[in-house]
PDB file of N, CA and C in Angstrom:
ATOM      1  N   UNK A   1       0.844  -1.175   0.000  1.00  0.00           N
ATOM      2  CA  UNK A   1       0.000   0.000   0.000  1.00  0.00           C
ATOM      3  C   UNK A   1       0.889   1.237   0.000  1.00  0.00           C
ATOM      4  N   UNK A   2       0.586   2.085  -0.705  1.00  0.00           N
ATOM      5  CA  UNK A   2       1.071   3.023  -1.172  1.00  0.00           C
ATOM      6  C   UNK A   2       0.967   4.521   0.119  1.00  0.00           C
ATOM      7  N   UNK A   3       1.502   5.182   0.836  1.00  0.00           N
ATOM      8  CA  UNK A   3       1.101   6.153   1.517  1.00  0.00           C
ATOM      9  C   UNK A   3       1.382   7.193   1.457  1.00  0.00           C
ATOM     10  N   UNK A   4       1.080   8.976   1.653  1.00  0.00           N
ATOM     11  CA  UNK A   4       1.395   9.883   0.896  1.00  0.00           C
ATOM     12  C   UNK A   4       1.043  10.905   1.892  1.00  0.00           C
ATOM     13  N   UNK A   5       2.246  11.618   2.820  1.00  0.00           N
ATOM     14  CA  UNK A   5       1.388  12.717   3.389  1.00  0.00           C
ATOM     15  C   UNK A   5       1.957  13.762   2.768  1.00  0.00           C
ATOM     16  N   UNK A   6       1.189  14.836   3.006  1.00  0.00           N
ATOM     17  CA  UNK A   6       1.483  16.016   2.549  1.00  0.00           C
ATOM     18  C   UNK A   6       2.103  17.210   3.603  1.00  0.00           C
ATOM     19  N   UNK A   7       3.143  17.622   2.836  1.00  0.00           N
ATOM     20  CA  UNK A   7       3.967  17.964   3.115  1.00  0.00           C
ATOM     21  C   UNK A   7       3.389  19.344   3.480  1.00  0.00           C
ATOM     22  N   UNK A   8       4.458  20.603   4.680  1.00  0.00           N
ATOM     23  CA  UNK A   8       3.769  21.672   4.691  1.00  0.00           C
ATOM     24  C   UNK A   8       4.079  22.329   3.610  1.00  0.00           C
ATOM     25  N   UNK A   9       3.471  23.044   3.069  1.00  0.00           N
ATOM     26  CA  UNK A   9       3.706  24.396   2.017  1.00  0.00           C
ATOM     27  C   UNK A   9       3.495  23.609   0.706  1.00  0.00           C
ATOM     28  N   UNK A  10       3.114  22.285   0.822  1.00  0.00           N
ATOM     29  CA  UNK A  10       3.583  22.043  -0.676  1.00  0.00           C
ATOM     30  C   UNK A  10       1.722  21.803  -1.313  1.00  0.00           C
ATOM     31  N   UNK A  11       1.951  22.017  -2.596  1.00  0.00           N
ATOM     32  CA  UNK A  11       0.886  22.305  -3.598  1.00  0.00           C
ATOM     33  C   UNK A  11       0.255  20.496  -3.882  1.00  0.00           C
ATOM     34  N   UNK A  12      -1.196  20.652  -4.292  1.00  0.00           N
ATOM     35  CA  UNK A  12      -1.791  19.317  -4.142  1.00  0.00           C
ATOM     36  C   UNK A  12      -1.023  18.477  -5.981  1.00  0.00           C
ATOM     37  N   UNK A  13      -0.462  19.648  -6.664  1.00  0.00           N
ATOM     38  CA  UNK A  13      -0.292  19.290  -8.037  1.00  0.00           C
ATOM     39  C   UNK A  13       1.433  18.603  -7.918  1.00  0.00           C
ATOM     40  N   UNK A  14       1.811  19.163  -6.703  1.00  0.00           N
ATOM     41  CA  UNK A  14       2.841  18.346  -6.370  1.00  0.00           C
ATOM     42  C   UNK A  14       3.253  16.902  -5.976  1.00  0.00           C
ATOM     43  N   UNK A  15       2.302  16.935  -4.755  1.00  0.00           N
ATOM     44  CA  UNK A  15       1.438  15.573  -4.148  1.00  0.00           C
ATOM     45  C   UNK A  15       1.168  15.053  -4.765  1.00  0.00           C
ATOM     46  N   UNK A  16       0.219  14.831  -5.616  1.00  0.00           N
ATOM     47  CA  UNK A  16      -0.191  13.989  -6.569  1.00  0.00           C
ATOM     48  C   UNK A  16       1.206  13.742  -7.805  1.00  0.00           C
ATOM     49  N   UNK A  17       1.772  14.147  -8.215  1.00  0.00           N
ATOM     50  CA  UNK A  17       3.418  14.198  -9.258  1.00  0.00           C
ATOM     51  C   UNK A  17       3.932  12.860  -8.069  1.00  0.00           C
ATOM     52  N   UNK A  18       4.311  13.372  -6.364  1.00  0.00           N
ATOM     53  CA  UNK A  18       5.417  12.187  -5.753  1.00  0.00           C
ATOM     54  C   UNK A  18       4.375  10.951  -6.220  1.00  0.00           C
ATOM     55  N   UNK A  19       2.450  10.825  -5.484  1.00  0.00           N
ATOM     56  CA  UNK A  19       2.273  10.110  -5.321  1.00  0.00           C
ATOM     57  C   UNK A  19       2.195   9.256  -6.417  1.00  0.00           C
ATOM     58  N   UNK A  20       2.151   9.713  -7.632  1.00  0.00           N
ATOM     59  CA  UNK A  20       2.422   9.131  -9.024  1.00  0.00           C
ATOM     60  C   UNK A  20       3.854   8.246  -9.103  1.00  0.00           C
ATOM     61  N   UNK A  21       4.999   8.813  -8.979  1.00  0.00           N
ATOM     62  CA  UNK A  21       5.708   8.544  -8.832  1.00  0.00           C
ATOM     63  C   UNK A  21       6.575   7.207  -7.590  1.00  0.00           C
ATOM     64  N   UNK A  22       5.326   7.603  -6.920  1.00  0.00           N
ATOM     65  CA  UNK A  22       5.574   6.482  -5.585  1.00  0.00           C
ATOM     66  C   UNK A  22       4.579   5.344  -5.731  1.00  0.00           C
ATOM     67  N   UNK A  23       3.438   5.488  -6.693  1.00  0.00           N
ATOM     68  CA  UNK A  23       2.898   4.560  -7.123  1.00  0.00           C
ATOM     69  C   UNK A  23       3.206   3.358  -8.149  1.00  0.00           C
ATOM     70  N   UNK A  24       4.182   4.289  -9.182  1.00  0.00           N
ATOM     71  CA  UNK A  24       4.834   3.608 -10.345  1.00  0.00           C
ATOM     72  C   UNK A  24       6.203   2.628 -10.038  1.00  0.00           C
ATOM     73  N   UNK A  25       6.933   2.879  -8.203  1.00  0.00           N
ATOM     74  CA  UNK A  25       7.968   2.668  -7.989  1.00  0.00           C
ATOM     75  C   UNK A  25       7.392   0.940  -7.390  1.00  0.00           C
ATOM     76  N   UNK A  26       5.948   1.229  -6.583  1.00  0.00           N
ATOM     77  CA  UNK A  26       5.888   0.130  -6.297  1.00  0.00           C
ATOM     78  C   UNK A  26       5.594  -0.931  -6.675  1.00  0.00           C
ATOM     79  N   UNK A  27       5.128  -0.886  -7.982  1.00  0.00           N
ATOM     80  CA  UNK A  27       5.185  -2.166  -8.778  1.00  0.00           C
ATOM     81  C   UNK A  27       3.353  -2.001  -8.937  1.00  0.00           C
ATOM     82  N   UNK A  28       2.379  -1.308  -7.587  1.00  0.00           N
ATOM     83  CA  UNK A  28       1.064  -1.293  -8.341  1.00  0.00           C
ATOM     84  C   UNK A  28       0.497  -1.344  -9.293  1.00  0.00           C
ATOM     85  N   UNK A  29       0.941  -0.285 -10.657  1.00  0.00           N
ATOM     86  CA  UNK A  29       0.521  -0.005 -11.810  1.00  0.00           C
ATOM     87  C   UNK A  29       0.692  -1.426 -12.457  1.00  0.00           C
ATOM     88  N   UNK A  30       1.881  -2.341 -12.381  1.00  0.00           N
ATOM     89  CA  UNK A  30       2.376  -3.604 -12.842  1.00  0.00           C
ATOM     90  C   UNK A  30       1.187  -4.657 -12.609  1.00  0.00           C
ATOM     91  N   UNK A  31       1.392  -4.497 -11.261  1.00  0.00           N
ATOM     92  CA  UNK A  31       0.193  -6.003 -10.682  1.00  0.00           C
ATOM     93  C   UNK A  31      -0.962  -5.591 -11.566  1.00  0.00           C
ATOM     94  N   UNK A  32      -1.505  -4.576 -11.334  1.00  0.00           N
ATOM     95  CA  UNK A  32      -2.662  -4.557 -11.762  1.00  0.00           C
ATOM     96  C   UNK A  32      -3.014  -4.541 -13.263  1.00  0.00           C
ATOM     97  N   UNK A  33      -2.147  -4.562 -13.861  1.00  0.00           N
ATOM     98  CA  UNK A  33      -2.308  -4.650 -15.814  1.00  0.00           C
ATOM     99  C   UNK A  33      -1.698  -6.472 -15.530  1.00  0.00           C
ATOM    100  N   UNK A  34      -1.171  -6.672 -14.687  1.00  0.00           N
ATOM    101  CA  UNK A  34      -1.226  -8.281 -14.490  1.00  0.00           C
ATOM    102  C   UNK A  34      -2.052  -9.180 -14.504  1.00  0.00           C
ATOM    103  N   UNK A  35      -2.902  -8.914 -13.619  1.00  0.00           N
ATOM    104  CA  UNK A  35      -4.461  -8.962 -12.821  1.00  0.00           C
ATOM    105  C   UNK A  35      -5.223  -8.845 -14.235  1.00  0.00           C
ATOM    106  N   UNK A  36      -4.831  -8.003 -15.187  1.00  0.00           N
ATOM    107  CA  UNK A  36      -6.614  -7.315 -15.710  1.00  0.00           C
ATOM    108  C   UNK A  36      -7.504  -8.315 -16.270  1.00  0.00           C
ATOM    109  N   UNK A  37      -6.198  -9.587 -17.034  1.00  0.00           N
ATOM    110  CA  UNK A  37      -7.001 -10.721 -17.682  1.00  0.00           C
ATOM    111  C   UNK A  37      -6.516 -12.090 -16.810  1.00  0.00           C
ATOM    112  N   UNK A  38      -7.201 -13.104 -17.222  1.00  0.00           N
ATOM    113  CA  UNK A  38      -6.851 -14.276 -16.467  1.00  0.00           C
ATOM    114  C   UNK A  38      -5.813 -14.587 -17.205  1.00  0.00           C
ATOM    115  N   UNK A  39      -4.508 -15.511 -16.958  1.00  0.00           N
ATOM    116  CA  UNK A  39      -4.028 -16.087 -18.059  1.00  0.00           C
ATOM    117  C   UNK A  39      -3.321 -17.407 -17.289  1.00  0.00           C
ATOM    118  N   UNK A  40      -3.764 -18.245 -18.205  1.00  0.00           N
ATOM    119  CA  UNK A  40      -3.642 -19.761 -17.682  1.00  0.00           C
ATOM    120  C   UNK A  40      -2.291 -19.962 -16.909  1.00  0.00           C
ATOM    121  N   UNK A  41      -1.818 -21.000 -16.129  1.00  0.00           N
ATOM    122  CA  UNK A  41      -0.676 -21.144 -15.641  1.00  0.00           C
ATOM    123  C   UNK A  41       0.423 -21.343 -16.750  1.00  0.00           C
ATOM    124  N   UNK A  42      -0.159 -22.259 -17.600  1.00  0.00           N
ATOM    125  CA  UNK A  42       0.695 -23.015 -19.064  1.00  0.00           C
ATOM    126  C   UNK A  42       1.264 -21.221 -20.086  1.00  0.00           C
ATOM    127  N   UNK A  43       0.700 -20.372 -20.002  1.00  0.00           N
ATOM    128  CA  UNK A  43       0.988 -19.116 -20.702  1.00  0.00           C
ATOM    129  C   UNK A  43       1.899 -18.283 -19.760  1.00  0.00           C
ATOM    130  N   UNK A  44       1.620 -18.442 -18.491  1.00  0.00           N
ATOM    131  CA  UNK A  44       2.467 -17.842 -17.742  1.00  0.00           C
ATOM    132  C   UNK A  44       3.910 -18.468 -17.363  1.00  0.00           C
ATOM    133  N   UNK A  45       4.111 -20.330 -17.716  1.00  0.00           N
ATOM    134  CA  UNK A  45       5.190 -20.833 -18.081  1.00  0.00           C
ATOM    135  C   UNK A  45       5.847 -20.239 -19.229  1.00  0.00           C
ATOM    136  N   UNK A  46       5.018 -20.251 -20.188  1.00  0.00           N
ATOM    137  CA  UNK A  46       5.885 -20.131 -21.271  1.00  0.00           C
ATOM    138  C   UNK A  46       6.292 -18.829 -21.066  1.00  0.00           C
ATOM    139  N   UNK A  47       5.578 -17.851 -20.634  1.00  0.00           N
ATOM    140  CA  UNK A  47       5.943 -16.319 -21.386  1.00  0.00           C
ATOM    141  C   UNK A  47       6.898 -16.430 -20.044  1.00  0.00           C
ATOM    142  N   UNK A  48       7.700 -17.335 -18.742  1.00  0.00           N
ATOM    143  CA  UNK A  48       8.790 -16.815 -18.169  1.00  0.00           C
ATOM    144  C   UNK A  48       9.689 -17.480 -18.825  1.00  0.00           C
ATOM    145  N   UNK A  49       9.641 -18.678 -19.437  1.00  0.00           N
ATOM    146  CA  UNK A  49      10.831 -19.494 -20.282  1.00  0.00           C
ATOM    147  C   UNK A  49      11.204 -18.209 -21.079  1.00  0.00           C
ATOM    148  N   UNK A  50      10.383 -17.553 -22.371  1.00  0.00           N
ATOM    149  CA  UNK A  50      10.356 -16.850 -23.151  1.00  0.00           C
ATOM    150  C   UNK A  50      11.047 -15.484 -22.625  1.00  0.00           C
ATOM    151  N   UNK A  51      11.197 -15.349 -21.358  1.00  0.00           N
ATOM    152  CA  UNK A  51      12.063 -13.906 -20.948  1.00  0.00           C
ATOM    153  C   UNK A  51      13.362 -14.664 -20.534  1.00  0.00           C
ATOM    154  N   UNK A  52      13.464 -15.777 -20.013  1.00  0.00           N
ATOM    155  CA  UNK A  52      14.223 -16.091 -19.530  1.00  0.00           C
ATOM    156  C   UNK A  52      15.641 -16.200 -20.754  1.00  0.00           C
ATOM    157  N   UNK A  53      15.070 -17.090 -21.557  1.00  0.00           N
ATOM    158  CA  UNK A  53      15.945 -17.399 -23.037  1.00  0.00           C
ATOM    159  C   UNK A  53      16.171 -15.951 -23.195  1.00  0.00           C
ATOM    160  N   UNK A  54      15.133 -15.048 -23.662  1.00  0.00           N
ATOM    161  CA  UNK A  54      16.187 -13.641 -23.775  1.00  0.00           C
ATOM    162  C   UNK A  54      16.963 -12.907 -22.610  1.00  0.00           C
ATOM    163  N   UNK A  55      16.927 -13.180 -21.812  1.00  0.00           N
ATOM    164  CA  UNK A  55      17.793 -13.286 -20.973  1.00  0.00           C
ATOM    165  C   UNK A  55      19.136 -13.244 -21.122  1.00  0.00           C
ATOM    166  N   UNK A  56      18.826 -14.583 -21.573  1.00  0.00           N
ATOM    167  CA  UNK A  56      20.322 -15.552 -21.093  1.00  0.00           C
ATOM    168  C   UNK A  56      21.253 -15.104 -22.767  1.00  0.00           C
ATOM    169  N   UNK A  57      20.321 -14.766 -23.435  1.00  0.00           N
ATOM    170  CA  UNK A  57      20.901 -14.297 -25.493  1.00  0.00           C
ATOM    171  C   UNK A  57      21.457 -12.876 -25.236  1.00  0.00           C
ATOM    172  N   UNK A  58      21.095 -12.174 -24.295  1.00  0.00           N
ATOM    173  CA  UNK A  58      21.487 -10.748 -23.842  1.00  0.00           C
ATOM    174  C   UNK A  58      22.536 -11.115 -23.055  1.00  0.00           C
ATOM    175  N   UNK A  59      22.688 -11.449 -21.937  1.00  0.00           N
ATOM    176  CA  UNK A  59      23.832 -11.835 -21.432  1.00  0.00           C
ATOM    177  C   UNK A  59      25.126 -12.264 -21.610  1.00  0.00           C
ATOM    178  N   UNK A  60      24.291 -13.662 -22.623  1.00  0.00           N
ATOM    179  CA  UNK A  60      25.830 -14.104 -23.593  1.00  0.00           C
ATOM    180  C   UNK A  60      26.595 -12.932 -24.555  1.00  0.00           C
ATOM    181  N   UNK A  61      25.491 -12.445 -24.974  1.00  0.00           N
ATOM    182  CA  UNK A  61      26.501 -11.117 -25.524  1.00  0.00           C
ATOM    183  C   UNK A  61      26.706 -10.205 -25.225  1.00  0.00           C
ATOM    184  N   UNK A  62      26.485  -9.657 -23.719  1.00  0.00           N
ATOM    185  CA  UNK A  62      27.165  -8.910 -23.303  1.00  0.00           C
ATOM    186  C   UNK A  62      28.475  -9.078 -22.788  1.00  0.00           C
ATOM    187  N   UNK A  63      28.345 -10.598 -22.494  1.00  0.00           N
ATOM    188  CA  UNK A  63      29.969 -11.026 -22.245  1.00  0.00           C
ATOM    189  C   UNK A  63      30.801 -12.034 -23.255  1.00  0.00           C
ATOM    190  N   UNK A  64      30.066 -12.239 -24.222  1.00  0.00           N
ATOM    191  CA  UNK A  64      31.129 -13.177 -24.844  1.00  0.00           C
ATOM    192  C   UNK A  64      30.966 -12.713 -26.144  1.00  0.00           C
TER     193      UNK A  64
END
């Protein structure tokens, strides 16, 4: 959970800029476009194999 006090002197157009910013840091915006559809366990295997292999193709050439 995200929390946000406001600071003295400071403007609500500010507040809202950190809490944006403190929202985007915590991964919220993420989960929740995660969340929006169901997606089977078998799609969620593949699509981590599928980062993983690029991964590992980025790596190798960053070092070899």
């Amino acid at each position: 959970m995200v929390r946000l006090r406001l600071r003295d002197n400071e403007s609500v157009q500010d507040a809202v800029r950190r809490f944006r910013k403190l929202v985007e840091h915590s991964g919220v915006k993420k989960e929740l476009r995660k969340r929006e559809f169901f997606e089977k366990p078998s799609e969620q295997r593949r699509r981590e194999k599928r980062r993983a292999k690029n991964r590992a193709r980025m790596n190798q050439m960053m070092n070899g």
